[in-house]
Protein backbone atom coordinates (compact mmCIF):
# COMPACT_ATOMS: atom_id res chain seq x y z
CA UNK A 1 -107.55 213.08 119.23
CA UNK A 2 -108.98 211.53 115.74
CA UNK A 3 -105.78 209.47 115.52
CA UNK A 4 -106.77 208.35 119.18
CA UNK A 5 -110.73 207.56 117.96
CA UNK A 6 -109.47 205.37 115.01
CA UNK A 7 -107.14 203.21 117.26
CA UNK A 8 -110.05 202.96 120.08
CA UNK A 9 -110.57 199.20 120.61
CA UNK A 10 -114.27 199.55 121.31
CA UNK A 11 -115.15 201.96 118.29
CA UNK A 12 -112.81 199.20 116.60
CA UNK A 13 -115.00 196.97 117.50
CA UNK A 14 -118.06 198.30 116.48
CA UNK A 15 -117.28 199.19 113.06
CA UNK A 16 -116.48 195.52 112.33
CA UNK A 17 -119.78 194.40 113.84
CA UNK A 18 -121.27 197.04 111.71
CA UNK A 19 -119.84 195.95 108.40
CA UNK A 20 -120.69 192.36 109.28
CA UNK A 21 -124.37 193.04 110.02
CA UNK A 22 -124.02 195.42 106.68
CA UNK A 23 -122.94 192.36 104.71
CA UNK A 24 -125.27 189.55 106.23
CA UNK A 25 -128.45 191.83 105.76
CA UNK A 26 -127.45 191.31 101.82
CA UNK A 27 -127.11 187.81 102.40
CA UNK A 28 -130.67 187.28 104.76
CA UNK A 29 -132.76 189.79 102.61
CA UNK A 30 -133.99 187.36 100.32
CA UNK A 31 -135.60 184.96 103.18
CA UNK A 32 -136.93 187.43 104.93
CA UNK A 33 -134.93 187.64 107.82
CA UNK A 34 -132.86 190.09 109.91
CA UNK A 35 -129.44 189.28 111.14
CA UNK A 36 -130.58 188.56 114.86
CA UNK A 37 -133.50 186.49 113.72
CA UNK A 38 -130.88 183.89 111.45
CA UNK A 39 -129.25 183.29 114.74
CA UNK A 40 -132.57 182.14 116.31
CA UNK A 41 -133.02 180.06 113.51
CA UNK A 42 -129.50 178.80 113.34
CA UNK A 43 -130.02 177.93 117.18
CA UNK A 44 -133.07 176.20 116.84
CA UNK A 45 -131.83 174.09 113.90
CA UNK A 46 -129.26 172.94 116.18
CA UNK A 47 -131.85 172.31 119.17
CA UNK A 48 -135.30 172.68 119.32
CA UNK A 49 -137.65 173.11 122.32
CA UNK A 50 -135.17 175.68 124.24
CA UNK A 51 -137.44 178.47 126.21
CA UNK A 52 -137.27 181.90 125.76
CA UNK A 53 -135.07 182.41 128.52
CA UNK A 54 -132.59 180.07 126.79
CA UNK A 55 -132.16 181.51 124.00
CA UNK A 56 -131.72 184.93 125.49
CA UNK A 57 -128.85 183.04 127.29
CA UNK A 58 -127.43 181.76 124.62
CA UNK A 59 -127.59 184.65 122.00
CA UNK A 60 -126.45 187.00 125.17
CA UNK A 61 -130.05 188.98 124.47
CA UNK A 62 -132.39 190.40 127.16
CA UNK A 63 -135.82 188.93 127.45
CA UNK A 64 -137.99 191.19 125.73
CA UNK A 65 -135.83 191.52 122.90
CA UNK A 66 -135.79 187.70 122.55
CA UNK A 67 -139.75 187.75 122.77
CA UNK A 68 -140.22 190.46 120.35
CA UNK A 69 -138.34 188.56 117.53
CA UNK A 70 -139.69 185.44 118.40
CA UNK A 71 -143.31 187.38 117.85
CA UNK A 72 -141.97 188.23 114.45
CA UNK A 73 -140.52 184.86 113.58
CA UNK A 74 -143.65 183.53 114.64
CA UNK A 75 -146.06 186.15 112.27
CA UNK A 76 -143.80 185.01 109.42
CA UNK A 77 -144.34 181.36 110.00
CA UNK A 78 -140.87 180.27 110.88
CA UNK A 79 -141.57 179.41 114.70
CA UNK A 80 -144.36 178.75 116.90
CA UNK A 81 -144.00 178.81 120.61
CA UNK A 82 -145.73 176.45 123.02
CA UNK A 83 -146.09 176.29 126.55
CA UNK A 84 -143.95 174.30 128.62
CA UNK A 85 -145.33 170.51 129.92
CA UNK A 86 -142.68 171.19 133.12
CA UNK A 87 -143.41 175.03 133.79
CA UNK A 88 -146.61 176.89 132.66
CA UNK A 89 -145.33 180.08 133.65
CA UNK A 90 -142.29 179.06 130.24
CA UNK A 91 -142.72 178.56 126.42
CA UNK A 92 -140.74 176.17 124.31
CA UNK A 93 -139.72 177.18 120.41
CA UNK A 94 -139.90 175.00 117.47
CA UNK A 95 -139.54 175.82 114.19
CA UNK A 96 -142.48 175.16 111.76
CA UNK A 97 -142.21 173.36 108.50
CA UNK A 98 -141.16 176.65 106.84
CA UNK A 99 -138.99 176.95 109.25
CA UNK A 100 -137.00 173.98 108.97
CA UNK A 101 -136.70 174.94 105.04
CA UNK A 102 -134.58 177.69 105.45
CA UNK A 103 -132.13 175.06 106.79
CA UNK A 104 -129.90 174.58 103.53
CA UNK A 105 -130.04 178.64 103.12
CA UNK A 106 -129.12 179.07 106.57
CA UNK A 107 -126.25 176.87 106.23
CA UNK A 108 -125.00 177.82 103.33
CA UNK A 109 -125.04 181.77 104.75
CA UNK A 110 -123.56 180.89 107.60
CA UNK A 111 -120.82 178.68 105.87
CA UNK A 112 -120.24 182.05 103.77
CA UNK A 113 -120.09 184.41 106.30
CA UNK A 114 -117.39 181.92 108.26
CA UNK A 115 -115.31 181.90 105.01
CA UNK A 116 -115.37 185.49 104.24
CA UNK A 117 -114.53 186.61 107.81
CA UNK A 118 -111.48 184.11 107.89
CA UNK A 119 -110.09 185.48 105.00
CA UNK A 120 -106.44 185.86 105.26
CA UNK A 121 -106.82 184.51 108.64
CA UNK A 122 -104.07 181.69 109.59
CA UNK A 123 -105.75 179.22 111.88
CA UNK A 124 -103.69 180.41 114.75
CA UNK A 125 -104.91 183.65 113.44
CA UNK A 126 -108.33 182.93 113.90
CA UNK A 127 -108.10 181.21 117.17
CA UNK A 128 -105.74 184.25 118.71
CA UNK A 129 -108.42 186.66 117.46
CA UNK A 130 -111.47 184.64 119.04
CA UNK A 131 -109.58 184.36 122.18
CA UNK A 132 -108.36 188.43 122.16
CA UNK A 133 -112.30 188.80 121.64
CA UNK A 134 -113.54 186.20 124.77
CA UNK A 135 -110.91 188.38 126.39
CA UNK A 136 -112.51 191.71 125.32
CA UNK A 137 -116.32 190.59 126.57
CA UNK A 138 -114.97 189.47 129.71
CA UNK A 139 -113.51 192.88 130.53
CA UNK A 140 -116.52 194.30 129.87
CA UNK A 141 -118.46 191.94 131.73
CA UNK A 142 -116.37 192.63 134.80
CA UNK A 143 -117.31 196.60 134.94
């Protein structure tokens, strides 16, 4: 049975994410920002003015989740939300001035974190292993 647990794709799985999210808090402590919120900010370097709804898309979050860490993105002065000129009922995200500072940081982490998880990693490593993954979510997805 424990030999079965440690070979368990899923608990696999999670003990990876674990150790990631582990080793990026390190990384994110000293710009105040939790592992979640650097992928907002990542997102919105790439694109600003996405709705909520978008970026719970595109992070794979639910909607109340999303809104709750844009409030505290927001209280720390890295975003601001506005409402939507096409659809009241929507609000668009920007990062602030302070936001757009933690660019070069946010790079540079995210530059890291790619290295250090490639590691060892052939390219046709990497590629197999992002595709086994994309395989893994769709599974789920389909339950």
């Amino acid at each position: 049975m424990e030999r079965d647990m440690e070979e368990h794709i899923g608990l696999m799985i999670h003990m990876a994410d674990l150790e990631i999210t582990s080793y990026l808090k390190k990384w994110l402590a000293p710009i105040q920002l939790a592992p979640e919120q650097h992928l907002v900010i990542a997102l919105l370097l790439r694109q600003e003015g996405l709705s909520q709804n978008e970026i719970a898309e595109r992070l794979s979050k639910d909607k109340s989740g999303i809104t709750r860490m844009l409030a505290s993105l927001e209280n720390k002065g890295f975003i601001r939300r506005t409402p939507s000129a096409g659809d009241r009922r929507s609000v668009e995200v920007y990062l602030t001035d302070e936001g757009r500072a933690l660019k070069a940081t946010v790079e540079e982490i995210s530059s890291h974190m790619r290295q250090h998880l490639r590691a060892g990693f052939t390219a046709e490593e990497a590629a197999e292993l992002k595709r086994l993954l994309t395989k893994v979510r769709e599974n789920v997805r389909k339950r």
